[in-house]
C-alpha atoms as a PDB file:
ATOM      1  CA  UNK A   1     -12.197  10.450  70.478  1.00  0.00           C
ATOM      2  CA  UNK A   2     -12.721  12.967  73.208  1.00  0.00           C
ATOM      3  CA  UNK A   3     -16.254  13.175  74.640  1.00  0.00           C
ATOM      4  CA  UNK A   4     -15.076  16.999  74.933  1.00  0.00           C
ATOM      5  CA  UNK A   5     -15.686  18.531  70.984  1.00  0.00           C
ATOM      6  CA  UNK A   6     -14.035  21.008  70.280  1.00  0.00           C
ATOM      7  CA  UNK A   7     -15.277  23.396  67.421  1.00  0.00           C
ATOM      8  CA  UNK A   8     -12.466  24.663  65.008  1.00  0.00           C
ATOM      9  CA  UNK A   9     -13.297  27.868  63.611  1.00  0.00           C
ATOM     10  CA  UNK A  10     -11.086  29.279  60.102  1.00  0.00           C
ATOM     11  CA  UNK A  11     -10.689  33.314  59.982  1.00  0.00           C
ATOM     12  CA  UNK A  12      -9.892  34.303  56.588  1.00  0.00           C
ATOM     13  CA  UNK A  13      -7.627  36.864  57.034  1.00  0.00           C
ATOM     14  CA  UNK A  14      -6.086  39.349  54.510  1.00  0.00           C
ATOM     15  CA  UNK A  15      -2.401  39.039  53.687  1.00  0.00           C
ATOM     16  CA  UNK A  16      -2.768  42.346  52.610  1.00  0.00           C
ATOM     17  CA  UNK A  17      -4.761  45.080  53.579  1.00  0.00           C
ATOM     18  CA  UNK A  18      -4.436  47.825  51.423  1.00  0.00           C
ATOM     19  CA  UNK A  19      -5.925  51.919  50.983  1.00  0.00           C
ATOM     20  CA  UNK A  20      -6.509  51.665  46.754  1.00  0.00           C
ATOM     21  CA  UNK A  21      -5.825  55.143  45.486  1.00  0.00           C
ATOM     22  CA  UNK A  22      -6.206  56.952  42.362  1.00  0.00           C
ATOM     23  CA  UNK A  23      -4.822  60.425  41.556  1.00  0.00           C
ATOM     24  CA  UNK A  24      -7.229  62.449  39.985  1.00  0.00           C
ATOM     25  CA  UNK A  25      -6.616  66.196  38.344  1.00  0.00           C
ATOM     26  CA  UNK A  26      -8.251  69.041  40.209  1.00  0.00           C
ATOM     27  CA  UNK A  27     -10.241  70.746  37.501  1.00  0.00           C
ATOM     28  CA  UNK A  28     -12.213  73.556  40.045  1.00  0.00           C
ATOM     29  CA  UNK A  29     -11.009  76.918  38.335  1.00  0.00           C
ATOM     30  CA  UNK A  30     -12.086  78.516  41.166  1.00  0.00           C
ATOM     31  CA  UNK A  31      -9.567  76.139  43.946  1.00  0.00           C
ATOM     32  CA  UNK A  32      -5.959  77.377  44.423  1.00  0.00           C
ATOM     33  CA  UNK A  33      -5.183  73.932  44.168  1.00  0.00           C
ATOM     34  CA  UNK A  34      -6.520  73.914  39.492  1.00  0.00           C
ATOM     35  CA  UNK A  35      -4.592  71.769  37.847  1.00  0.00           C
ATOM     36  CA  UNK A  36      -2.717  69.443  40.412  1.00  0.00           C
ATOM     37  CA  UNK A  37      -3.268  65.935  40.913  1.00  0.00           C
ATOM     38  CA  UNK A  38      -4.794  64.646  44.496  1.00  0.00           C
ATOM     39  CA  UNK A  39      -5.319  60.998  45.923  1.00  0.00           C
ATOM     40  CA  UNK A  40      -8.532  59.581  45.600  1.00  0.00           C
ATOM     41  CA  UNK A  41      -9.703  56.431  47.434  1.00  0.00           C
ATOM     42  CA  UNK A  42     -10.742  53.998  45.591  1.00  0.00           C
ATOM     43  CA  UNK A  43     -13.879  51.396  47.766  1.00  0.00           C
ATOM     44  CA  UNK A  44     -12.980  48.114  47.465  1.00  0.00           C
ATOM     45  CA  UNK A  45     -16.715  47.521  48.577  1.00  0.00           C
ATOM     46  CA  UNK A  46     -18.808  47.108  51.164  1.00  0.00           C
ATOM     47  CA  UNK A  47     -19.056  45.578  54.761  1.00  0.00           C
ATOM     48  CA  UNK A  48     -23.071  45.127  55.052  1.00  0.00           C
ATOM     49  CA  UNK A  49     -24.668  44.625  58.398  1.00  0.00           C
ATOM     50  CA  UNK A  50     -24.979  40.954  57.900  1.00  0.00           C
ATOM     51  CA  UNK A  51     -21.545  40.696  57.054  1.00  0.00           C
ATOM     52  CA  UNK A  52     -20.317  42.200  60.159  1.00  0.00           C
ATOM     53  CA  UNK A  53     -22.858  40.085  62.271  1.00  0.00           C
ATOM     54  CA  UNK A  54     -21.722  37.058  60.518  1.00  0.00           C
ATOM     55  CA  UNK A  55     -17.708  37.967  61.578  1.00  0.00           C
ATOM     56  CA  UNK A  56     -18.503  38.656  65.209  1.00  0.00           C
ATOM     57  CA  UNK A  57     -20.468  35.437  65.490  1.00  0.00           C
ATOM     58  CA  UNK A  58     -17.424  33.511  63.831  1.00  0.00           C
ATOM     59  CA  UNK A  59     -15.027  35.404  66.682  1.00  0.00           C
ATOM     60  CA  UNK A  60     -16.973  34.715  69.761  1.00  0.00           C
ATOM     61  CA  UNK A  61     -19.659  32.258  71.150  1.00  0.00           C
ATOM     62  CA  UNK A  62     -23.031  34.577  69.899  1.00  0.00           C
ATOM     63  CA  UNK A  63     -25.154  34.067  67.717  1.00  0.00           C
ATOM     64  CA  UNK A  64     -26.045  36.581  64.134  1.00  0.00           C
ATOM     65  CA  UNK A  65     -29.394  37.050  66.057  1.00  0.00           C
ATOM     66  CA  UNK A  66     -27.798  38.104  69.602  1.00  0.00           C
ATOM     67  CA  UNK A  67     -25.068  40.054  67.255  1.00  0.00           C
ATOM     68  CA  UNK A  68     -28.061  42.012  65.523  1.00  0.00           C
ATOM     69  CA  UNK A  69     -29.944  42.443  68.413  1.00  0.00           C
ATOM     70  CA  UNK A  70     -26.931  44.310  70.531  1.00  0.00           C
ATOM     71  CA  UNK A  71     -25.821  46.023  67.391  1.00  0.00           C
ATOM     72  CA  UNK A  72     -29.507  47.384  66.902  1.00  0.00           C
ATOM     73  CA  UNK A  73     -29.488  48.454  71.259  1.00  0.00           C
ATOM     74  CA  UNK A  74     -26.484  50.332  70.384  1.00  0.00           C
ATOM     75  CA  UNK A  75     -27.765  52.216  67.773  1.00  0.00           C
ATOM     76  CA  UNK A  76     -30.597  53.068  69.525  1.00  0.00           C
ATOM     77  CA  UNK A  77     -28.515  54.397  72.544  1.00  0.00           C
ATOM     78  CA  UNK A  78     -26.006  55.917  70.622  1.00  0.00           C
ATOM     79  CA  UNK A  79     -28.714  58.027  68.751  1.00  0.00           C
ATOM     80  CA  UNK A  80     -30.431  58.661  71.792  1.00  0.00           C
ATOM     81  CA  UNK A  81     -27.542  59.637  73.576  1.00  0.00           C
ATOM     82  CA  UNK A  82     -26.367  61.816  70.542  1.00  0.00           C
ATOM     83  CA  UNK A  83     -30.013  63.732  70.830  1.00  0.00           C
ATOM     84  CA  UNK A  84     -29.256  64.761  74.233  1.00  0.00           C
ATOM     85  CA  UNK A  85     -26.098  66.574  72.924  1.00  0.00           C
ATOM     86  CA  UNK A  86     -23.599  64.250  74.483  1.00  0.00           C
ATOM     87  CA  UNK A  87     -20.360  62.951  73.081  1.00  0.00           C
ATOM     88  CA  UNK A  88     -20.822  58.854  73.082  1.00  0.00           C
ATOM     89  CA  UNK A  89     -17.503  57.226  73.745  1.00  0.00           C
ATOM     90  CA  UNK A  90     -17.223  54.013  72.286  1.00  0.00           C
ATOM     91  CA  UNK A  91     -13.489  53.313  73.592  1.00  0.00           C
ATOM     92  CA  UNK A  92     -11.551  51.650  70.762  1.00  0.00           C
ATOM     93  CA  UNK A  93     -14.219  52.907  68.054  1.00  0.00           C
ATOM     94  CA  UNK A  94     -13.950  56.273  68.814  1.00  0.00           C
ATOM     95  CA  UNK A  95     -16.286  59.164  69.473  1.00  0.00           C
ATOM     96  CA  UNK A  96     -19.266  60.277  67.569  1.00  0.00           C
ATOM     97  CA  UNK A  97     -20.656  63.897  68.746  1.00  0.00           C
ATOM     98  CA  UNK A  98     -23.349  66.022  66.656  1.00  0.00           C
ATOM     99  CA  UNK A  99     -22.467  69.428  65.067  1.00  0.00           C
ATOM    100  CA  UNK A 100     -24.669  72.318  63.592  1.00  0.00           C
ATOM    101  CA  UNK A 101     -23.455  73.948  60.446  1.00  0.00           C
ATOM    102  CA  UNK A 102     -24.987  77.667  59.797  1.00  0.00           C
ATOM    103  CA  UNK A 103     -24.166  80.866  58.301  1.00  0.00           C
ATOM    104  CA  UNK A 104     -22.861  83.472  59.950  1.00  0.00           C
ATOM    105  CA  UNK A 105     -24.436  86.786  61.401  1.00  0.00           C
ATOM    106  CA  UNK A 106     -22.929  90.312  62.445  1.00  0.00           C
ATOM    107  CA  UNK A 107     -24.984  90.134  65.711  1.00  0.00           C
ATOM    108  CA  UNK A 108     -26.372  87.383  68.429  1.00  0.00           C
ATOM    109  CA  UNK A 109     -30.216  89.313  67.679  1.00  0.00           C
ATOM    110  CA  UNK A 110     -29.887  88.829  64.098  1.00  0.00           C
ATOM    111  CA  UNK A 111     -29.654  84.833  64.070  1.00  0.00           C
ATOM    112  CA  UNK A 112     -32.538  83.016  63.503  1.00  0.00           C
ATOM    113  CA  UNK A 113     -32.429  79.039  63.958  1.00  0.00           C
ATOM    114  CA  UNK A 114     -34.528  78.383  61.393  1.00  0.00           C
ATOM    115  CA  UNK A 115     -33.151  81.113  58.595  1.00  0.00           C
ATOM    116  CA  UNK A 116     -29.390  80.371  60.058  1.00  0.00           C
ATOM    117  CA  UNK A 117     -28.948  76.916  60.973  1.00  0.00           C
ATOM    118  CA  UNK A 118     -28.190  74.990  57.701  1.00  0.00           C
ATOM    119  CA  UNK A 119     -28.026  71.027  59.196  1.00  0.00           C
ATOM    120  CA  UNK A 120     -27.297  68.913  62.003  1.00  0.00           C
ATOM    121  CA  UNK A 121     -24.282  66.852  61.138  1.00  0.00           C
ATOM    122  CA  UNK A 122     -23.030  63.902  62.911  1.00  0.00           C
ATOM    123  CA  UNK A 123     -18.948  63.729  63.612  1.00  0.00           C
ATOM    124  CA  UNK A 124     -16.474  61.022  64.326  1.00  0.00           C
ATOM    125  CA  UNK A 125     -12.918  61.111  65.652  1.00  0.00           C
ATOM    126  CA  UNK A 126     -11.595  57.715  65.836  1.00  0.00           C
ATOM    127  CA  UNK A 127      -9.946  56.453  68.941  1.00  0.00           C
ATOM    128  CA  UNK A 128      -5.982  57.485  69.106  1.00  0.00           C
ATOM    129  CA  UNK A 129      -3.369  57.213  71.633  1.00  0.00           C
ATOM    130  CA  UNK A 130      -0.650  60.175  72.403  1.00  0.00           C
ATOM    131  CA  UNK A 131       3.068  59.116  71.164  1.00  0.00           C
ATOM    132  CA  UNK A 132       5.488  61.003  73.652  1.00  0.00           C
ATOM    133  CA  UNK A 133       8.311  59.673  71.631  1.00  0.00           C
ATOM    134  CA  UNK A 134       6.986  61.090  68.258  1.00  0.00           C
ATOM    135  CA  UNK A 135       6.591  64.428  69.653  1.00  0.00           C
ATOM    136  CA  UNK A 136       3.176  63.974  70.935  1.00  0.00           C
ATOM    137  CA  UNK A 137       1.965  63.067  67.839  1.00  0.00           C
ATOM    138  CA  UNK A 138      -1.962  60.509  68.069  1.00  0.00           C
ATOM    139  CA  UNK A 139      -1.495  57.042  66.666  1.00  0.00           C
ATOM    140  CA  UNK A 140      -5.199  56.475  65.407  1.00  0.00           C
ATOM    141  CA  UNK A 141      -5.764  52.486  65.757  1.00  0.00           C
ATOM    142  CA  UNK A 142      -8.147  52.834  62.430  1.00  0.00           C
ATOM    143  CA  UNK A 143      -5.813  54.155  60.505  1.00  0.00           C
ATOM    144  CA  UNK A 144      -1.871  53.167  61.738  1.00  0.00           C
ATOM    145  CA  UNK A 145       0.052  50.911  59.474  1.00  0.00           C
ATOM    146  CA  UNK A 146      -2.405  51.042  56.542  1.00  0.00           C
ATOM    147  CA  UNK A 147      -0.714  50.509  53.401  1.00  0.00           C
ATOM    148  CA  UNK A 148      -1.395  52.467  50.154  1.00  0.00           C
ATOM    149  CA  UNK A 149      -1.376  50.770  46.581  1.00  0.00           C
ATOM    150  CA  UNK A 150      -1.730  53.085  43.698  1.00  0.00           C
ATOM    151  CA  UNK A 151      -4.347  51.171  41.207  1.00  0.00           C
ATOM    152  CA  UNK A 152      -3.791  53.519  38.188  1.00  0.00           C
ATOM    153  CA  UNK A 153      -0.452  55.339  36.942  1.00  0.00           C
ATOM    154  CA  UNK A 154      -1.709  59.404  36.641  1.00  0.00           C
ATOM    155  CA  UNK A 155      -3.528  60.520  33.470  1.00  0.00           C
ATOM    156  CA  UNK A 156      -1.407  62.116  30.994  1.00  0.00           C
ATOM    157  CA  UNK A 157      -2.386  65.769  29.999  1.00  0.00           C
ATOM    158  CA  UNK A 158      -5.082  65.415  27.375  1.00  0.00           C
ATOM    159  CA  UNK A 159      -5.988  62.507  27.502  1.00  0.00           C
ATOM    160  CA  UNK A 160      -9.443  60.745  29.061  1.00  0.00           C
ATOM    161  CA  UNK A 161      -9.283  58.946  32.422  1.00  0.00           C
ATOM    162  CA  UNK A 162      -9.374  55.418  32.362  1.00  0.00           C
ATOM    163  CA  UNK A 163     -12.906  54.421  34.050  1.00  0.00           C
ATOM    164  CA  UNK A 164     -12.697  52.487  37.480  1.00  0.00           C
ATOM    165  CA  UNK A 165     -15.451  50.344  38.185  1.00  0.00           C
ATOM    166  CA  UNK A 166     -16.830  51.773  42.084  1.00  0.00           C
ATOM    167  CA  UNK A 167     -16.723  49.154  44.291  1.00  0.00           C
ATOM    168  CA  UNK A 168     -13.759  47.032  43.187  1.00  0.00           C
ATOM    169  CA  UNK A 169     -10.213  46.615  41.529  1.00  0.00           C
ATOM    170  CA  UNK A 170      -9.572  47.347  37.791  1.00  0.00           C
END
């Protein structure tokens, strides 16, 4: 045996990964859209904080306590940085930026931030790359070559929709 050990780590990797959708009848009288069927995602759960600290320390040579504690940083900075009303760029993850949502006035003297200004909202655009040879079109790394599996066959007209339980597959 080698006095050099060498530690063999085991991803378990999907064979499959999957967007679960249902289609689900629009029943707003008040939407153009009454009466037509949609997609709706369907969560296949959730990826916790300690489950994404326990991945990254199976990928690399840190530990769930150094993964927590840089994760933590970043969230600190990020909100920080967000505060100051700058766009953080986090390269392959995208760019978060912060938004304000408020009604409308006739003039600039007749807005009032606190009468006006309905919320603060935080927005995302994941990372993307240009595609010259698909007319330009952006390749978003989050979302290219996702694969959709319908879970449930449409509703027929008058009948109930068949529960799905949140959170997993039928």
């Amino acid at each position: 045996m080698s006095i050099f050990a060498t530690k063999k780590v085991t991803y378990k990797l999907q064979k499959t990964m999957a967007i679960h959708f249902t289609l689900q009848k629009n029943n707003i009288k008040s939407n153009s859209a009454y009466g037509k069927y949609y997609a709706h995602t369907v969560k296949q759960g959730e990826l916790t904080m300690s489950d994404i600290e326990r991945q990254i320390q199976e990928r690399c040579t840190v530990t769930r306590a150094d993964v927590r504690a840089v994760l933590t940083a970043l969230e600190d900075v990020v909100a920080h940085g967000l505060k100051d009303g700058m766009v953080v760029n986090l390269n392959e993850l995208g760019k978060f930026y912060l938004s304000i949502r408020s009604e409308s006035v006739d003039t600039p003297e007749d807005f009032h931030v606190r009468k006006h200004v309905k919320e603060v909202v935080c927005k995302y655009t994941p990372a993307g790359h240009r595609q010259p040879m698909s007319g330009g079109s952006i390749k978003r790394s989050f979302t290219s070559g996702c694969t959709l599996v319908q879970d449930t066959p449409p509703t027929p007209p008058g009948q109930p929709g068949k529960r799905i339980r949140r959170g997993g597959k039928l």
